[in-house]
PDB file of N, CA and C in Angstrom:
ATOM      1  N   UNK A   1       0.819  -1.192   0.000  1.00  0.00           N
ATOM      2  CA  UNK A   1       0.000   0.000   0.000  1.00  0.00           C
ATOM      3  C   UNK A   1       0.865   1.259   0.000  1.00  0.00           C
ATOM      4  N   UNK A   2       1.604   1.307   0.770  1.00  0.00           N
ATOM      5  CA  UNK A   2       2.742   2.405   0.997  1.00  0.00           C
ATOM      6  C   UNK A   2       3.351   2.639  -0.175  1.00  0.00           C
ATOM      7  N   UNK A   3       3.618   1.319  -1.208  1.00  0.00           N
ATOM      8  CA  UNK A   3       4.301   1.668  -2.230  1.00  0.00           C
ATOM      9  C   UNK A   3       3.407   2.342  -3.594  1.00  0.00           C
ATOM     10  N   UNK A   4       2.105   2.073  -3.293  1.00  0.00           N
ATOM     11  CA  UNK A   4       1.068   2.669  -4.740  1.00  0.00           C
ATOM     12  C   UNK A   4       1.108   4.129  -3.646  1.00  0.00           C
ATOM     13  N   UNK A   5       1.213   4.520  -2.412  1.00  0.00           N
ATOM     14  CA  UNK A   5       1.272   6.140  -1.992  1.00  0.00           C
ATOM     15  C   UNK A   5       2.109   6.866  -2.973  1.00  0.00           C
ATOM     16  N   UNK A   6       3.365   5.978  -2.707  1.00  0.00           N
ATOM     17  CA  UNK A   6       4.954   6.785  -3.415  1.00  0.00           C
ATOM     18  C   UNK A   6       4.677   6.815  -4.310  1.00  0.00           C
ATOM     19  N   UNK A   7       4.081   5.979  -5.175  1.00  0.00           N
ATOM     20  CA  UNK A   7       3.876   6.186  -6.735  1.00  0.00           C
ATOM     21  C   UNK A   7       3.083   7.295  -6.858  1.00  0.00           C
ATOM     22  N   UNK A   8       2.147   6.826  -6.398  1.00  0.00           N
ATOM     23  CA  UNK A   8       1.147   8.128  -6.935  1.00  0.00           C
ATOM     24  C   UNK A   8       1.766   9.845  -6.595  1.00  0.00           C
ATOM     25  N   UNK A   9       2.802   9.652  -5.815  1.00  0.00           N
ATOM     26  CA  UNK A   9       3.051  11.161  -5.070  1.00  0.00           C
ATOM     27  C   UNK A   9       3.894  11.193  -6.494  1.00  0.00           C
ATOM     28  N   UNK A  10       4.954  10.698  -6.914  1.00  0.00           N
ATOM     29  CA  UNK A  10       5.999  10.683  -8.117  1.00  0.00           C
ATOM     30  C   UNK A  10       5.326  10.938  -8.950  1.00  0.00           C
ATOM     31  N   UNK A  11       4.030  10.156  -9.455  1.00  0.00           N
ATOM     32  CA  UNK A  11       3.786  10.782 -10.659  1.00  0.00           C
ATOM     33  C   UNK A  11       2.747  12.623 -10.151  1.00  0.00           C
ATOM     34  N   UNK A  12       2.474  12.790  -9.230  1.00  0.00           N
ATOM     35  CA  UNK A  12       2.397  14.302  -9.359  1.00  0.00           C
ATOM     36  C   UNK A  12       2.961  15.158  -9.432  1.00  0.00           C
ATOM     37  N   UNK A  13       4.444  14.589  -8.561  1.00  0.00           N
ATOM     38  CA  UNK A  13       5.417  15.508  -9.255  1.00  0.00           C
ATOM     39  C   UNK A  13       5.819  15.544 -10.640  1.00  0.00           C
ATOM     40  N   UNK A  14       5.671  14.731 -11.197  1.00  0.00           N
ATOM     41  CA  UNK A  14       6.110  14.267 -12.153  1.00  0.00           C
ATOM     42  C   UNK A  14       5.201  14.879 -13.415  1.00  0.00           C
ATOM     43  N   UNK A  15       4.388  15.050 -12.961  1.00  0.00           N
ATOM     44  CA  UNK A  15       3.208  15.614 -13.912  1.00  0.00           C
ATOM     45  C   UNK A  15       3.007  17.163 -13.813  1.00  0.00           C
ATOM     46  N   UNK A  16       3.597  17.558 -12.820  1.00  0.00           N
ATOM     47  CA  UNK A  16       3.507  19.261 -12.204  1.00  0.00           C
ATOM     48  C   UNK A  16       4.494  19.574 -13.238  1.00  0.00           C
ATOM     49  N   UNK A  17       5.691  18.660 -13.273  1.00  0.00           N
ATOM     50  CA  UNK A  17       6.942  19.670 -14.236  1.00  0.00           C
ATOM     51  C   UNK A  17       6.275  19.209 -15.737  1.00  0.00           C
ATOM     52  N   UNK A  18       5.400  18.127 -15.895  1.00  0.00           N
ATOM     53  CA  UNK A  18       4.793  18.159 -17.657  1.00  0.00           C
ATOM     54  C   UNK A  18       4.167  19.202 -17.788  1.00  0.00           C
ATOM     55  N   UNK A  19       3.646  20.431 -16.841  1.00  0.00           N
ATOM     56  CA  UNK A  19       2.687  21.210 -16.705  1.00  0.00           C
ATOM     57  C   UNK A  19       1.324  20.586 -16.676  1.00  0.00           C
ATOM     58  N   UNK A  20       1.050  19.480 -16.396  1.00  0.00           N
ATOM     59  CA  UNK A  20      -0.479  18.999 -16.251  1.00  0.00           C
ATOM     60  C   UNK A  20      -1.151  19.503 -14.404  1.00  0.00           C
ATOM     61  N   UNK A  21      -2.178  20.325 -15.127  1.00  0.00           N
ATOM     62  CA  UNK A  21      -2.944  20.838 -14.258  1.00  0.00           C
ATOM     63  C   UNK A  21      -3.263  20.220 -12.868  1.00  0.00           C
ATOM     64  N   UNK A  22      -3.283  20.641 -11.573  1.00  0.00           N
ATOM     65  CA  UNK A  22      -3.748  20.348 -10.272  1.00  0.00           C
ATOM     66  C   UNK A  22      -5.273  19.706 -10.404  1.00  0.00           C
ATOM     67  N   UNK A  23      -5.472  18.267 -11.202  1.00  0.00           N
ATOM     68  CA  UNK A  23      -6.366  17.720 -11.329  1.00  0.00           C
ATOM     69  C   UNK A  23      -5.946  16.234 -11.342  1.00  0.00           C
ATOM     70  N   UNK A  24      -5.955  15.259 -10.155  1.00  0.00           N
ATOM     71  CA  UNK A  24      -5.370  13.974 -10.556  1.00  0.00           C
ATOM     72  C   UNK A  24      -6.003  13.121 -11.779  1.00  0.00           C
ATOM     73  N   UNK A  25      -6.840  13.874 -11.921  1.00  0.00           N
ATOM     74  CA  UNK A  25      -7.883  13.188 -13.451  1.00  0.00           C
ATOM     75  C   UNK A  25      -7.456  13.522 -14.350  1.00  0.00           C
ATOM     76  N   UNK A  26      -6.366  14.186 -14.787  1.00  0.00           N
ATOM     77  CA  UNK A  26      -5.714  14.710 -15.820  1.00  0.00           C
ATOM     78  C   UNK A  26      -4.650  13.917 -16.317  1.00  0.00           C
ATOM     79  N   UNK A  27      -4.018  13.139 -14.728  1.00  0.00           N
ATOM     80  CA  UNK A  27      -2.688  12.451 -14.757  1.00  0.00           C
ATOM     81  C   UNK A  27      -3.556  11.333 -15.234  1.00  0.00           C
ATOM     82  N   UNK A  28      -2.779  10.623 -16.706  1.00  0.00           N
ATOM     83  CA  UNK A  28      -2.693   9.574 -17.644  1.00  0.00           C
ATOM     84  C   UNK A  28      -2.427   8.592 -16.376  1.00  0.00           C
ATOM     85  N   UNK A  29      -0.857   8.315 -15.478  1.00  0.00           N
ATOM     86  CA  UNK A  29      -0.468   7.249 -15.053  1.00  0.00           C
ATOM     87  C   UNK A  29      -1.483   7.115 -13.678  1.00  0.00           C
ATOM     88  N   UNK A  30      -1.667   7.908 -13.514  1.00  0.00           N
ATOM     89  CA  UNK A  30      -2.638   7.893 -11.956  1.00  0.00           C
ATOM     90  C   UNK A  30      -4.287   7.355 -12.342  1.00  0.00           C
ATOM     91  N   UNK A  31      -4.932   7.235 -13.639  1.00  0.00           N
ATOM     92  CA  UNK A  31      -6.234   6.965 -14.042  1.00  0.00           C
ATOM     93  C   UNK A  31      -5.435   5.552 -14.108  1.00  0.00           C
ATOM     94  N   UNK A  32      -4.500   5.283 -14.778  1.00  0.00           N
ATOM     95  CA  UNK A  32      -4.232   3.764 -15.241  1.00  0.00           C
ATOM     96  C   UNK A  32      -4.040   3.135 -13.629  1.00  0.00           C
ATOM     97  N   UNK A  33      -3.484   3.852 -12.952  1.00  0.00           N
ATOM     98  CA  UNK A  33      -4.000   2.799 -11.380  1.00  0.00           C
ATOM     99  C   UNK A  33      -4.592   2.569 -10.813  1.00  0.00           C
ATOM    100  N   UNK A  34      -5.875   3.546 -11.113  1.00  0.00           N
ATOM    101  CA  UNK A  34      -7.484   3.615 -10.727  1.00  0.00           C
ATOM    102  C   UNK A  34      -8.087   2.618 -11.826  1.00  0.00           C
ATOM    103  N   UNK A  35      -8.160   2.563 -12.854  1.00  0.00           N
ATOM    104  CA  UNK A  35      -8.907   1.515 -14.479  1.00  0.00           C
ATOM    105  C   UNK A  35      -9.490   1.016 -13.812  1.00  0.00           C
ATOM    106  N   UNK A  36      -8.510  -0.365 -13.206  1.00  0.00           N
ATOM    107  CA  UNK A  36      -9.324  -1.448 -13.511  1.00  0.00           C
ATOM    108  C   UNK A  36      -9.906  -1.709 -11.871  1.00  0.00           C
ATOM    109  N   UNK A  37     -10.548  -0.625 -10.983  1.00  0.00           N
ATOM    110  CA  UNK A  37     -11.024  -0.703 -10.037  1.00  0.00           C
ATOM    111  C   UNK A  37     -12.783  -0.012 -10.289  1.00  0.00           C
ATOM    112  N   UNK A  38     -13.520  -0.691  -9.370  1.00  0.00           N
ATOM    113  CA  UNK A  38     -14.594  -0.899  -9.419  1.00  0.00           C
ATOM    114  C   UNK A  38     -15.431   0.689  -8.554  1.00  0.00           C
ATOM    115  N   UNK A  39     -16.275   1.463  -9.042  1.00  0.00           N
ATOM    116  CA  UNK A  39     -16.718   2.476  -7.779  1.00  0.00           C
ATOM    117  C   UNK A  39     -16.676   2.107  -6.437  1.00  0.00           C
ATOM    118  N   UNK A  40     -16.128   3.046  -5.845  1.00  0.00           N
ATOM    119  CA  UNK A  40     -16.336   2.376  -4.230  1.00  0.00           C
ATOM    120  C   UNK A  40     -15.856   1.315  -3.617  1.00  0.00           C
ATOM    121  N   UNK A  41     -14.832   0.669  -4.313  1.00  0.00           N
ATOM    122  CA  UNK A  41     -13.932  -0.858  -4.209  1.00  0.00           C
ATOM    123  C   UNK A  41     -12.968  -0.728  -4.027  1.00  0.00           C
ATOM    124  N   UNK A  42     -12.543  -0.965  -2.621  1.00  0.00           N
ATOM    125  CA  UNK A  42     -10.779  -0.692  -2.977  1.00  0.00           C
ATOM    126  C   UNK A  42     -10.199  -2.167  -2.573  1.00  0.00           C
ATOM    127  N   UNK A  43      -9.349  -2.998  -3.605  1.00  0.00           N
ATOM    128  CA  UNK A  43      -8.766  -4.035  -3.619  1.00  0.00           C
ATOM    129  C   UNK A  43      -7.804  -4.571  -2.378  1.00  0.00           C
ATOM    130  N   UNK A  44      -7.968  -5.356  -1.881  1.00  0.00           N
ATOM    131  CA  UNK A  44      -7.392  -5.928  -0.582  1.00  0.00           C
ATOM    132  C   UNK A  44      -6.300  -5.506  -0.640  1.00  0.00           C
ATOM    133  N   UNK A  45      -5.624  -5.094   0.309  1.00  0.00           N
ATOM    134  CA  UNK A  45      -3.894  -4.176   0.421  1.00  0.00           C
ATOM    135  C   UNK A  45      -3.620  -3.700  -0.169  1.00  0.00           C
ATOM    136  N   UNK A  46      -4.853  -2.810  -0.619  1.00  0.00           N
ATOM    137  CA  UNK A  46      -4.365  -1.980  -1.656  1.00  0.00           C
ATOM    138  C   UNK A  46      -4.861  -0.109  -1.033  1.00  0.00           C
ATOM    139  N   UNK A  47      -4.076   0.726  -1.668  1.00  0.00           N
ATOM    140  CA  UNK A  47      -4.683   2.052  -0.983  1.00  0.00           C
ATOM    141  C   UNK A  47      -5.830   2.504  -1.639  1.00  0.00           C
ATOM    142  N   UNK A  48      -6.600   2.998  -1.312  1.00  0.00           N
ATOM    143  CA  UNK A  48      -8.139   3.270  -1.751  1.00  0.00           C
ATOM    144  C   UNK A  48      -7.891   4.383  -2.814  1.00  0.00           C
ATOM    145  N   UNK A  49      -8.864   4.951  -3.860  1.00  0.00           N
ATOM    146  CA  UNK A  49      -8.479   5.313  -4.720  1.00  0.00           C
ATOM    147  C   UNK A  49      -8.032   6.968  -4.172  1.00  0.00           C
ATOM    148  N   UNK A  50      -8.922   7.087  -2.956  1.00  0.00           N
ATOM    149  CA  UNK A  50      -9.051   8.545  -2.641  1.00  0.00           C
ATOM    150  C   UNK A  50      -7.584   9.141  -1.671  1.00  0.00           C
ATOM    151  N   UNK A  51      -7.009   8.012  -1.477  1.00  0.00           N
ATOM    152  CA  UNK A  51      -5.823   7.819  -0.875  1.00  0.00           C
ATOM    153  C   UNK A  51      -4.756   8.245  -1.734  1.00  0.00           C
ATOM    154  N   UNK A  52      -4.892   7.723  -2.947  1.00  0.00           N
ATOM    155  CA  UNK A  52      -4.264   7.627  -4.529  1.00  0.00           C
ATOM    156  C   UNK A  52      -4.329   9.261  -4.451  1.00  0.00           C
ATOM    157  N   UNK A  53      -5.217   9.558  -4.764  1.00  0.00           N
ATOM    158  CA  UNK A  53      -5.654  10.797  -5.448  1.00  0.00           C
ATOM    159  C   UNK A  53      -4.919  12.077  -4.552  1.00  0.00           C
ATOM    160  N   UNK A  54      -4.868  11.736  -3.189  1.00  0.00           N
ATOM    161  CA  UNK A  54      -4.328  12.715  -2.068  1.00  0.00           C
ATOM    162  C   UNK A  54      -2.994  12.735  -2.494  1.00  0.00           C
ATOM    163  N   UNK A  55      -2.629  11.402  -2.496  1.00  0.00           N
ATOM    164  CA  UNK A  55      -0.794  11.249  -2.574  1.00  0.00           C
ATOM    165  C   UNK A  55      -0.365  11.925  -4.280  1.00  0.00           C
ATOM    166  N   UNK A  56      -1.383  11.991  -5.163  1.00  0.00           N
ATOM    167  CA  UNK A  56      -0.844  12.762  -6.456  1.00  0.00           C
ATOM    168  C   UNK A  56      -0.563  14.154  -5.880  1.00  0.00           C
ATOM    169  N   UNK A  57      -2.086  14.757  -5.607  1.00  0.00           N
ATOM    170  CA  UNK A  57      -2.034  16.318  -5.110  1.00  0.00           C
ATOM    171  C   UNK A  57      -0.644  16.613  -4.234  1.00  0.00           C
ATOM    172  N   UNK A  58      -0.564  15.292  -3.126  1.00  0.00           N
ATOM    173  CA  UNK A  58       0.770  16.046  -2.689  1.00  0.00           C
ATOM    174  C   UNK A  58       2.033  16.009  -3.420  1.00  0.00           C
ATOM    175  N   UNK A  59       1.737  15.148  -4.110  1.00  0.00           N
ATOM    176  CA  UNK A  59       2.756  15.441  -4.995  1.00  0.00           C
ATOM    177  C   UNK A  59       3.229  16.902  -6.053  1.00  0.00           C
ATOM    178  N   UNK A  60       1.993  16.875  -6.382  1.00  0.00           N
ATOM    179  CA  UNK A  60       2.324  17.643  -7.397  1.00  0.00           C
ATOM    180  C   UNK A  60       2.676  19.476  -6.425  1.00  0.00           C
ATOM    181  N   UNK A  61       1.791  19.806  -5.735  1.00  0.00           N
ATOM    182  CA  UNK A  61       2.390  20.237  -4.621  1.00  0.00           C
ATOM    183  C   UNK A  61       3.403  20.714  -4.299  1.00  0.00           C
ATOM    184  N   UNK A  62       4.089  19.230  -3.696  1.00  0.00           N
ATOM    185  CA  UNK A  62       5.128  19.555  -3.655  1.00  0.00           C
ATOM    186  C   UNK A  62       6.890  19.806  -4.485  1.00  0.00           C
ATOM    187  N   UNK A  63       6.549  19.746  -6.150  1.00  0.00           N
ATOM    188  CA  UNK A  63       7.104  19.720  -6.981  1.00  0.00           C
ATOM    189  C   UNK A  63       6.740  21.513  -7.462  1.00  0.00           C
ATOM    190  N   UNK A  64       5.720  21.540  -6.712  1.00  0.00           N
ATOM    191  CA  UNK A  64       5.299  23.373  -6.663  1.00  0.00           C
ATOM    192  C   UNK A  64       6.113  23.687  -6.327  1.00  0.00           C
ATOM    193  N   UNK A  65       6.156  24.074  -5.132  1.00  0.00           N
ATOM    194  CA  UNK A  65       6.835  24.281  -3.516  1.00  0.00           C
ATOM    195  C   UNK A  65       7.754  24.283  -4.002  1.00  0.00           C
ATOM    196  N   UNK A  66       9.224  23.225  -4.618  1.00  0.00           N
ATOM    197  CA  UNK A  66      10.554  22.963  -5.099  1.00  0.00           C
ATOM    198  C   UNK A  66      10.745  24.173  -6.254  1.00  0.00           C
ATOM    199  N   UNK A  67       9.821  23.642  -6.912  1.00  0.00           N
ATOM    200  CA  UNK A  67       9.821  25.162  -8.330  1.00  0.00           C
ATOM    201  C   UNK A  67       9.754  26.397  -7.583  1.00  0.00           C
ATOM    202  N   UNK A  68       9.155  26.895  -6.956  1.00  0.00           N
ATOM    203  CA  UNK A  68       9.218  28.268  -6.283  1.00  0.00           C
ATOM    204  C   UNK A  68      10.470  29.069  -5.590  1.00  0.00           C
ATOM    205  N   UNK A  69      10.713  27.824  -4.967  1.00  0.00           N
ATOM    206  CA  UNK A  69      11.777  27.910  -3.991  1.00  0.00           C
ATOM    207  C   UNK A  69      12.889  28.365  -4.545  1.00  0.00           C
ATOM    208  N   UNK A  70      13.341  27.210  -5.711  1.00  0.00           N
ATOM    209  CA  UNK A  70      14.015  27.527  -6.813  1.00  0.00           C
ATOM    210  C   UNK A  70      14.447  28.969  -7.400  1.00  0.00           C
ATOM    211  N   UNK A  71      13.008  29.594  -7.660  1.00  0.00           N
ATOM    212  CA  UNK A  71      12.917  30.822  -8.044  1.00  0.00           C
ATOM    213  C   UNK A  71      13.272  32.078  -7.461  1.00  0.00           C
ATOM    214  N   UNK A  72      12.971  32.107  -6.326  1.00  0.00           N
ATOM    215  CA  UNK A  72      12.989  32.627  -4.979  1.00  0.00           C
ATOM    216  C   UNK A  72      14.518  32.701  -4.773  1.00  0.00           C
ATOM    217  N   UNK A  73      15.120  31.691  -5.127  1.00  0.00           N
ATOM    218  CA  UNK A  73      16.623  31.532  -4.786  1.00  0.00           C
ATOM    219  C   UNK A  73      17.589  32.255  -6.013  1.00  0.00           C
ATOM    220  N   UNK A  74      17.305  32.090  -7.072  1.00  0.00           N
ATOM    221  CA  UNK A  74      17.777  32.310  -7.751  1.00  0.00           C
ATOM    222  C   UNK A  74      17.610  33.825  -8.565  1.00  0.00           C
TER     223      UNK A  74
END
């Protein structure tokens, strides 16, 4: 479970520097880990989708936060 968190946080960062919008419904790799799940179903040891969806936002977030900082510094 911990490890679909990390993922999902990577690809928000990961998707913040593609410029894809503060919408985890936008992220391509983050729908493909949601697919093949059912409304309201979250698969035995697995993190729930809304769990998913938190760990993108912080991701992407925090790939904000890094870009700013950046800026700020420089």
């Amino acid at each position: 479970m911990t490890n679909q968190i990390t993922t999902a946080e990577t690809f928000g960062m990961t998707n913040y520097a593609q410029g894809i919008m503060r919408a985890p419904s936008q992220s391509k790799e983050l729908m493909n880990m949601l697919a093949s799940r059912q409304i309201g179903k979250t698969p035995k040891n697995e993190a729930s989708s809304i769990q998913l969806m938190d760990a993108w936002s912080k991701g992407w977030d925090k790939a904000k936060k890094i870009m700013m900082q950046e800026k700020i510094n420089n």
